[in-house]
PDB file of N, CA and C in Angstrom:
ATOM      1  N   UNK A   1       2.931   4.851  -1.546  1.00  0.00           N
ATOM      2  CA  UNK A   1       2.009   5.071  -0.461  1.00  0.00           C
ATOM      3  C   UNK A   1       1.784   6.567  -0.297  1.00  0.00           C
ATOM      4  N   UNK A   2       0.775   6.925   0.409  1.00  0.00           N
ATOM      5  CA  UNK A   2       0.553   8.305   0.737  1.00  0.00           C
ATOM      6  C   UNK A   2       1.717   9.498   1.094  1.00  0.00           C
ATOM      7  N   UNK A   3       2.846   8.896   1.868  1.00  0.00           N
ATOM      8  CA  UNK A   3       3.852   9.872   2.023  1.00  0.00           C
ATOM      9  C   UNK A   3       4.928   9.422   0.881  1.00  0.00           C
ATOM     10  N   UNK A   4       4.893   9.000   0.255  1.00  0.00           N
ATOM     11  CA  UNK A   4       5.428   8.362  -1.054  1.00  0.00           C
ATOM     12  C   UNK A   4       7.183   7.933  -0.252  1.00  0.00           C
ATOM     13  N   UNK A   5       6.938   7.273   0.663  1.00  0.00           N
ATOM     14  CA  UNK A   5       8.135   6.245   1.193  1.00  0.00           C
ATOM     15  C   UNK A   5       8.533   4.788  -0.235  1.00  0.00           C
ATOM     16  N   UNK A   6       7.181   4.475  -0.762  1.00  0.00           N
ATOM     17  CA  UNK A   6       7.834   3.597  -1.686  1.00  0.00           C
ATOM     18  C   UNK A   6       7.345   3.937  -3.046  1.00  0.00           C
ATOM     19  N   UNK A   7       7.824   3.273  -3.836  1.00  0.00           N
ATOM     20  CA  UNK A   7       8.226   3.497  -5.177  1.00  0.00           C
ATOM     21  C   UNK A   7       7.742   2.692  -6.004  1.00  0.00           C
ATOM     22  N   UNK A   8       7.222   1.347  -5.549  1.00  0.00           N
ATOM     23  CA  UNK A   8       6.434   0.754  -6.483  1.00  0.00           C
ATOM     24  C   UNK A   8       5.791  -0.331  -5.651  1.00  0.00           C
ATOM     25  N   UNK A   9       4.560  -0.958  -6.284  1.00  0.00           N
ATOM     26  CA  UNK A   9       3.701  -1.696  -5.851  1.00  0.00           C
ATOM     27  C   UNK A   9       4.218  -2.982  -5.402  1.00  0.00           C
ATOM     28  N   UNK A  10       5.112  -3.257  -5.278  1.00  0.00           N
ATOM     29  CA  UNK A  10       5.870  -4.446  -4.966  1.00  0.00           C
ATOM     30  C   UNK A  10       6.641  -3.983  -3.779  1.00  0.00           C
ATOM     31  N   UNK A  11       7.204  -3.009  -3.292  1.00  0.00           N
ATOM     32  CA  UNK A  11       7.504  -2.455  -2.216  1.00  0.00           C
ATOM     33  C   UNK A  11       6.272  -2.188  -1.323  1.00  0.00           C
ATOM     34  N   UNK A  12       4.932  -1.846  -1.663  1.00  0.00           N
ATOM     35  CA  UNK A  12       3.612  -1.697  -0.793  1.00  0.00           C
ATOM     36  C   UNK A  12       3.447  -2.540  -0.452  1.00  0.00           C
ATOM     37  N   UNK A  13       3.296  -3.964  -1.295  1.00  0.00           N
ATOM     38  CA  UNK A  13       2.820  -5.182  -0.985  1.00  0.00           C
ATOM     39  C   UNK A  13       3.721  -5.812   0.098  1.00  0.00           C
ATOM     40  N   UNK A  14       5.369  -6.073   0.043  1.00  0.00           N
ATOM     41  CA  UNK A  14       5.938  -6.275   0.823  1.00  0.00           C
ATOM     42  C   UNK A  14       6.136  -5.682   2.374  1.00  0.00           C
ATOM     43  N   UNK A  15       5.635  -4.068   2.105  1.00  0.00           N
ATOM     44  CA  UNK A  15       5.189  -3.771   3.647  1.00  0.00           C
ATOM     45  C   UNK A  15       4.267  -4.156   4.216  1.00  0.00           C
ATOM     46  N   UNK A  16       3.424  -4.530   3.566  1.00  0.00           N
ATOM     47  CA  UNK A  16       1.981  -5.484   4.032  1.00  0.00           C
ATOM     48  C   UNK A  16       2.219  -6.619   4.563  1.00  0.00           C
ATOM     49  N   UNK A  17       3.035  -7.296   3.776  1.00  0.00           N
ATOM     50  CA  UNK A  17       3.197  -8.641   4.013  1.00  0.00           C
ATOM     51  C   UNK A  17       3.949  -9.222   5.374  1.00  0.00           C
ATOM     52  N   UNK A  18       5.422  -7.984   5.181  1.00  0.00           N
ATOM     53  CA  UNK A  18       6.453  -8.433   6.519  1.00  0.00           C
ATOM     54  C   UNK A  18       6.889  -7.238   7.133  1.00  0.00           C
ATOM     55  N   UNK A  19       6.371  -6.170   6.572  1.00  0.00           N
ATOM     56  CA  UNK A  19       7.074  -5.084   7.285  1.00  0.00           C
ATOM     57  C   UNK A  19       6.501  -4.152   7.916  1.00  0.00           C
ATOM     58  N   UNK A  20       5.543  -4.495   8.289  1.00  0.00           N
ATOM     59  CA  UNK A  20       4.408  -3.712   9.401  1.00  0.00           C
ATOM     60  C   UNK A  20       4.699  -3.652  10.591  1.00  0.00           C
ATOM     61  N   UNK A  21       5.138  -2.508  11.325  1.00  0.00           N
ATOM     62  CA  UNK A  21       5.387  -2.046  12.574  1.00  0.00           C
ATOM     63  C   UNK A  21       4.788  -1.734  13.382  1.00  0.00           C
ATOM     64  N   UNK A  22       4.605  -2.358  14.985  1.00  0.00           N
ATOM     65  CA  UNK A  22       3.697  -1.835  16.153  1.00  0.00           C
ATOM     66  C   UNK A  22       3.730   0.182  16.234  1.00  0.00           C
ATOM     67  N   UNK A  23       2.878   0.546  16.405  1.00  0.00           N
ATOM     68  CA  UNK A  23       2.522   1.809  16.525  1.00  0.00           C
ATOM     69  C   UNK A  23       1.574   2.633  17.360  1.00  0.00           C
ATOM     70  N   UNK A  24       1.551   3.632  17.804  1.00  0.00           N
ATOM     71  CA  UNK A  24       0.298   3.666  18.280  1.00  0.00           C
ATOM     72  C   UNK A  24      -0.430   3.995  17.631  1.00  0.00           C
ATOM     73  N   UNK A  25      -0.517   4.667  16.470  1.00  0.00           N
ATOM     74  CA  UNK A  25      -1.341   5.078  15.308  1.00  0.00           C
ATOM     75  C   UNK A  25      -1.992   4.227  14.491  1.00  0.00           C
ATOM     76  N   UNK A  26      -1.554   2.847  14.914  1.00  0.00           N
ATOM     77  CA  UNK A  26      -1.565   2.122  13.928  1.00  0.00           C
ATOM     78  C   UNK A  26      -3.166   1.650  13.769  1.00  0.00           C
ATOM     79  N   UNK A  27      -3.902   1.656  12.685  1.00  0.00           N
ATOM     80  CA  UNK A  27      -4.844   1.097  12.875  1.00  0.00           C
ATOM     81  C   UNK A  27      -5.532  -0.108  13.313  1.00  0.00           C
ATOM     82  N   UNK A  28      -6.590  -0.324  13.861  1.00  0.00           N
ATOM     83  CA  UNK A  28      -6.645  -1.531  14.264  1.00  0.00           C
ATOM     84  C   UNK A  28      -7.252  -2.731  13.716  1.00  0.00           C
ATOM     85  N   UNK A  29      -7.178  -2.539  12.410  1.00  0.00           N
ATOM     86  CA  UNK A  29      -7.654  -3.318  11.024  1.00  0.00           C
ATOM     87  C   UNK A  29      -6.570  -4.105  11.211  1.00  0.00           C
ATOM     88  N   UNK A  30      -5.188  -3.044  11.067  1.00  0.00           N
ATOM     89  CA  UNK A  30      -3.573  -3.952  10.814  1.00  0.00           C
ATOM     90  C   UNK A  30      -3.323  -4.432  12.280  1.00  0.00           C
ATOM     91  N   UNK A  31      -3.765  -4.744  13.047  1.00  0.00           N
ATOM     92  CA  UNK A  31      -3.304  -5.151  14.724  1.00  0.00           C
ATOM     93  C   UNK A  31      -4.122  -6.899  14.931  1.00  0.00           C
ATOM     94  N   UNK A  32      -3.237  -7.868  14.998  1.00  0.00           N
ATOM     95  CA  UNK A  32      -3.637  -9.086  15.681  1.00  0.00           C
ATOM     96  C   UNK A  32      -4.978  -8.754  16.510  1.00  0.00           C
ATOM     97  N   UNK A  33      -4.844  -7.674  17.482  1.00  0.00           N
ATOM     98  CA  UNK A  33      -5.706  -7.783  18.456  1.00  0.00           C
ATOM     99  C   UNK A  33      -6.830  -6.358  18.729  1.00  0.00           C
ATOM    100  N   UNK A  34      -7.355  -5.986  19.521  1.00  0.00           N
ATOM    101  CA  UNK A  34      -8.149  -4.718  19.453  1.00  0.00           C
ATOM    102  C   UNK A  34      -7.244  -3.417  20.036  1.00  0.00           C
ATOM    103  N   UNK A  35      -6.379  -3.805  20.902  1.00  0.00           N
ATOM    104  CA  UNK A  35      -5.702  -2.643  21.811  1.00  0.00           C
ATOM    105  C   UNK A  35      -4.639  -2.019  21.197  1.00  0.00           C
ATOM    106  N   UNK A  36      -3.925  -1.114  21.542  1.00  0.00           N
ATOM    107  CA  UNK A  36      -2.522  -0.231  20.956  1.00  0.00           C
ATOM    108  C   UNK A  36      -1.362  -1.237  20.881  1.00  0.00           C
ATOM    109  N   UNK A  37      -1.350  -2.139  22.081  1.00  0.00           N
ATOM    110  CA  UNK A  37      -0.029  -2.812  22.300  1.00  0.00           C
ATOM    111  C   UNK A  37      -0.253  -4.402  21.697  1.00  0.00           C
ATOM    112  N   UNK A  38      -1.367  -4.842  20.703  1.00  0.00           N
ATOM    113  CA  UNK A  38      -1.723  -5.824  20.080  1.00  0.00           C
ATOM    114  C   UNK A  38      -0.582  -5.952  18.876  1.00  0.00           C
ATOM    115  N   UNK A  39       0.117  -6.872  18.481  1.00  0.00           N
ATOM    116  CA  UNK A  39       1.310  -7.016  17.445  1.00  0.00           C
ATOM    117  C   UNK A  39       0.093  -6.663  15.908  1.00  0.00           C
ATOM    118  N   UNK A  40       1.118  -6.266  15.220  1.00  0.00           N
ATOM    119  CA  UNK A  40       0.935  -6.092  13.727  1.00  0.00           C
ATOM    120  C   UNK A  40       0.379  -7.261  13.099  1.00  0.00           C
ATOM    121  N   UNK A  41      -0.988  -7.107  12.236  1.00  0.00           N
ATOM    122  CA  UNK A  41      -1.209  -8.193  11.365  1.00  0.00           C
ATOM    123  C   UNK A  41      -0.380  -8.070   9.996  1.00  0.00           C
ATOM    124  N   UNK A  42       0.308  -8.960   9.666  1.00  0.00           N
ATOM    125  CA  UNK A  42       0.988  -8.991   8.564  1.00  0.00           C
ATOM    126  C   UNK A  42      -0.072 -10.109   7.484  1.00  0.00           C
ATOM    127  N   UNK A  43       0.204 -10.092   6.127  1.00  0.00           N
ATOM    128  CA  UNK A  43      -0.175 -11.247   5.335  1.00  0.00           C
ATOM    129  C   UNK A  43       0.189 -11.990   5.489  1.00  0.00           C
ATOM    130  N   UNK A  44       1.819 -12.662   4.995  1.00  0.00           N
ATOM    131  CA  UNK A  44       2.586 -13.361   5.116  1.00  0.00           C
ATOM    132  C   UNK A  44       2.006 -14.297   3.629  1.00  0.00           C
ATOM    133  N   UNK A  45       1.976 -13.553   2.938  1.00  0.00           N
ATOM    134  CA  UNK A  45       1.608 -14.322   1.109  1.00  0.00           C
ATOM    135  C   UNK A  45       2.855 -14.408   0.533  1.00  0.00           C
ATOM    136  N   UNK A  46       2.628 -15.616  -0.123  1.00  0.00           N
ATOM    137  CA  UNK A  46       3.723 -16.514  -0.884  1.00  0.00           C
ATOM    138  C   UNK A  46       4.454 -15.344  -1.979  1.00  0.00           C
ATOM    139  N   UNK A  47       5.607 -15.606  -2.283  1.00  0.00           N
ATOM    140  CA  UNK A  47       6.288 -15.536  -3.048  1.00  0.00           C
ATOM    141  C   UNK A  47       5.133 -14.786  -4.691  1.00  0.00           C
ATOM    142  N   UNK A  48       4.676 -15.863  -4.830  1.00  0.00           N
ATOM    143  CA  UNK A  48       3.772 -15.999  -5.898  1.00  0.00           C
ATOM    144  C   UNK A  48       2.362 -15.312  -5.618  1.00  0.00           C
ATOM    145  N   UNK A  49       1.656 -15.093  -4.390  1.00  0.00           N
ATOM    146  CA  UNK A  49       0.290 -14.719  -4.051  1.00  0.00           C
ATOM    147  C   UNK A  49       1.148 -12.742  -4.335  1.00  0.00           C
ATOM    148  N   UNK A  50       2.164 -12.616  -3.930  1.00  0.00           N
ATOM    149  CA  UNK A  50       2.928 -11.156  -4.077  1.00  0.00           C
ATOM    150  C   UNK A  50       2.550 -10.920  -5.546  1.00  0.00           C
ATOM    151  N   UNK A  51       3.170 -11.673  -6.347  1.00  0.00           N
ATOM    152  CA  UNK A  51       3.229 -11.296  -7.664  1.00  0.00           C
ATOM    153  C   UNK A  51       1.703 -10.940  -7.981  1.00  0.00           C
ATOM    154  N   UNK A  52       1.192 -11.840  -7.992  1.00  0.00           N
ATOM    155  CA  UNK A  52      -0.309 -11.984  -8.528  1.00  0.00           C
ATOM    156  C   UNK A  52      -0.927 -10.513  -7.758  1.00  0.00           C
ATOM    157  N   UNK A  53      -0.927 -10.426  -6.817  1.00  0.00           N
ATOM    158  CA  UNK A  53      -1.679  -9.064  -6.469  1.00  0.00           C
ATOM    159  C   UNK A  53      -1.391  -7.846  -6.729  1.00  0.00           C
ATOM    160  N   UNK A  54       0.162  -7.800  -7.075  1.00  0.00           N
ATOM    161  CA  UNK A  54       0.961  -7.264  -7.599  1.00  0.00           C
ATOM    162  C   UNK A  54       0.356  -6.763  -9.255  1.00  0.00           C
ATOM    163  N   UNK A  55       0.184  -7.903  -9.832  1.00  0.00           N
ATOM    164  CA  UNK A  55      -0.551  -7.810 -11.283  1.00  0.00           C
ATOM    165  C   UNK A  55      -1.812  -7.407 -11.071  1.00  0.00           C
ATOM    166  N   UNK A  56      -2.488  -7.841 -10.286  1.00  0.00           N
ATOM    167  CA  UNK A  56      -4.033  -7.263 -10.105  1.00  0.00           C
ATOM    168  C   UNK A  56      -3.794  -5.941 -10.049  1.00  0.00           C
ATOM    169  N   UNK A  57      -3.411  -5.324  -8.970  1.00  0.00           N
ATOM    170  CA  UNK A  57      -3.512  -3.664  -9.144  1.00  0.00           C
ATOM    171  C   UNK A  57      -3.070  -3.577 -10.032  1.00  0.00           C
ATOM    172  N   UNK A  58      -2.097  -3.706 -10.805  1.00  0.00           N
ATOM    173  CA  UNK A  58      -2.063  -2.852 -12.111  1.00  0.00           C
ATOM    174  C   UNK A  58      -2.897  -2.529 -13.072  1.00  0.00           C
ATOM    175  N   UNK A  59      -3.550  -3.967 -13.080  1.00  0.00           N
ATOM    176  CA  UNK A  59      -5.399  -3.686 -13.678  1.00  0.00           C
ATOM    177  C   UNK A  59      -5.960  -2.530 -13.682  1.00  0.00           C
ATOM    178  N   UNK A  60      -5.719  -1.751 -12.162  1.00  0.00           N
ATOM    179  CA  UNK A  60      -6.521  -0.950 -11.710  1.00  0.00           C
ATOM    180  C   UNK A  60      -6.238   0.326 -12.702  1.00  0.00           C
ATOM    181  N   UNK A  61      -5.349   0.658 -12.711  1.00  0.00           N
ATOM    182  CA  UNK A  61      -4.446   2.129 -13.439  1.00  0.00           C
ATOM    183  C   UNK A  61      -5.751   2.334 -14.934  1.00  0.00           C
ATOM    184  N   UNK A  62      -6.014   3.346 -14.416  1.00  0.00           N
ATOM    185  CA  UNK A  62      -6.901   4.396 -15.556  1.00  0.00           C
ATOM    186  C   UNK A  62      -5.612   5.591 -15.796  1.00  0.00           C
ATOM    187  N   UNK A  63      -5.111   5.339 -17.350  1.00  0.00           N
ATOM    188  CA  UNK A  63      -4.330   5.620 -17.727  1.00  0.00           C
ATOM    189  C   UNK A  63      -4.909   7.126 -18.151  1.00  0.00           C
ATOM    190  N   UNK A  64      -6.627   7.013 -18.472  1.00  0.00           N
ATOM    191  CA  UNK A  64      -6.604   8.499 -19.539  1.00  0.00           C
ATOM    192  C   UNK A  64      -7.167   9.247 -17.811  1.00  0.00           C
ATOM    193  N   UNK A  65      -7.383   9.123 -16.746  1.00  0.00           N
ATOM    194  CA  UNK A  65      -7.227   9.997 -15.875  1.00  0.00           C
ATOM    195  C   UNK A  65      -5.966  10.461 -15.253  1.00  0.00           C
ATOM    196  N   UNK A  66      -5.075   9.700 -15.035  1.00  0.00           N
ATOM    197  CA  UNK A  66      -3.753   9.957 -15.298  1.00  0.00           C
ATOM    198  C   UNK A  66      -3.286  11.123 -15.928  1.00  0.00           C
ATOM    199  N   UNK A  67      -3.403  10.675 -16.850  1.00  0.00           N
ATOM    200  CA  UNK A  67      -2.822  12.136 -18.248  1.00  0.00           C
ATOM    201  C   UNK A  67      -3.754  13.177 -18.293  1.00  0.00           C
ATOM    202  N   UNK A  68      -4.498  12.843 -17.665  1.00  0.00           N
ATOM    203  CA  UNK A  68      -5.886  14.595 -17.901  1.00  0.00           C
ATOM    204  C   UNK A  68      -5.209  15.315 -17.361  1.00  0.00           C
ATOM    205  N   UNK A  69      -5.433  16.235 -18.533  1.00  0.00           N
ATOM    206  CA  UNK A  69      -4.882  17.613 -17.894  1.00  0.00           C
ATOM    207  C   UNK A  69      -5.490  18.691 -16.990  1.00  0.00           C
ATOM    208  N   UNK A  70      -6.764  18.319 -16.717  1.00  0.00           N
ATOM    209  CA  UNK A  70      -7.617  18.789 -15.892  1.00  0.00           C
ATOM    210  C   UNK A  70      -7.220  18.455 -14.301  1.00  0.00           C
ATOM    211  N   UNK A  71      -6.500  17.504 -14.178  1.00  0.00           N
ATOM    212  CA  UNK A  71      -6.570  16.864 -12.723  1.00  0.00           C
ATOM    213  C   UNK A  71      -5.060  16.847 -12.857  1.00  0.00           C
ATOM    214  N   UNK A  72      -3.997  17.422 -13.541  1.00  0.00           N
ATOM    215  CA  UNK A  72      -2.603  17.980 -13.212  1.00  0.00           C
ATOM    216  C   UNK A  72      -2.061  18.429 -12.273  1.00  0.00           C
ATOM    217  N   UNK A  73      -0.969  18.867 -12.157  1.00  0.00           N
ATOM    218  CA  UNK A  73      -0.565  20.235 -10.886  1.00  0.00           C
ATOM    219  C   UNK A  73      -0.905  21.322 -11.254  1.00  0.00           C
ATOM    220  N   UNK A  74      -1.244  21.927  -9.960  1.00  0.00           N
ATOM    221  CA  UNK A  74      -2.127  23.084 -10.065  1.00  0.00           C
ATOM    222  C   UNK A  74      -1.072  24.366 -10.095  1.00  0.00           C
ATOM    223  N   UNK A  75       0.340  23.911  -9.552  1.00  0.00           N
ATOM    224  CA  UNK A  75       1.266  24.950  -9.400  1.00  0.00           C
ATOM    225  C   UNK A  75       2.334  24.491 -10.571  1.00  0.00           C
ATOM    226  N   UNK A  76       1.638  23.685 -11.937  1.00  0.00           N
ATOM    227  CA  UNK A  76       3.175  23.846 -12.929  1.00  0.00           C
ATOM    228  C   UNK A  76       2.414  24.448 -13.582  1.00  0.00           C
ATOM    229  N   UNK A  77       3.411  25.818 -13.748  1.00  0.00           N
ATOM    230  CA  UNK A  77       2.999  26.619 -15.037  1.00  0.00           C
ATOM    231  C   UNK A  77       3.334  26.400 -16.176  1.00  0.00           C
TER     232      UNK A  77
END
């Protein structure tokens, strides 16, 4: 994820699924309801719906933008 708390796409998915926390930040895409104090929408996908979406993003990975060396760190010398 963005603050790189997890480590692989199976850890993202599982915060999606069950581990979404009330917040006030929280957006209100992820909220049951419209207000701050509305509970967390979770997925709650099977065992198996995990995996599978799991495999879908990986689809996604453009491997030769990845490795460009154009779009590297800007501070390794």
């Amino acid at each position: 994820m963005h603050d790189g708390r997890f480590k692989t796409l199976e850890e993202v998915v599982e915060h999606y699924n069950s581990g979404v926390k009330n917040n006030k930040n929280l957006d209100s895409a992820l909220r049951l309801g419209w207000n701050d104090s509305s509970a967390p929408r979770k997925l709650n996908l099977t065992a198996q719906q995990k995996k599978d979406l799991v495999a879908f993003l990986k689809t996604l990975t453009d491997d030769n933008l990845v490795n460009d060396k154009r779009f590297s760190d800007p501070f390794i010398q």
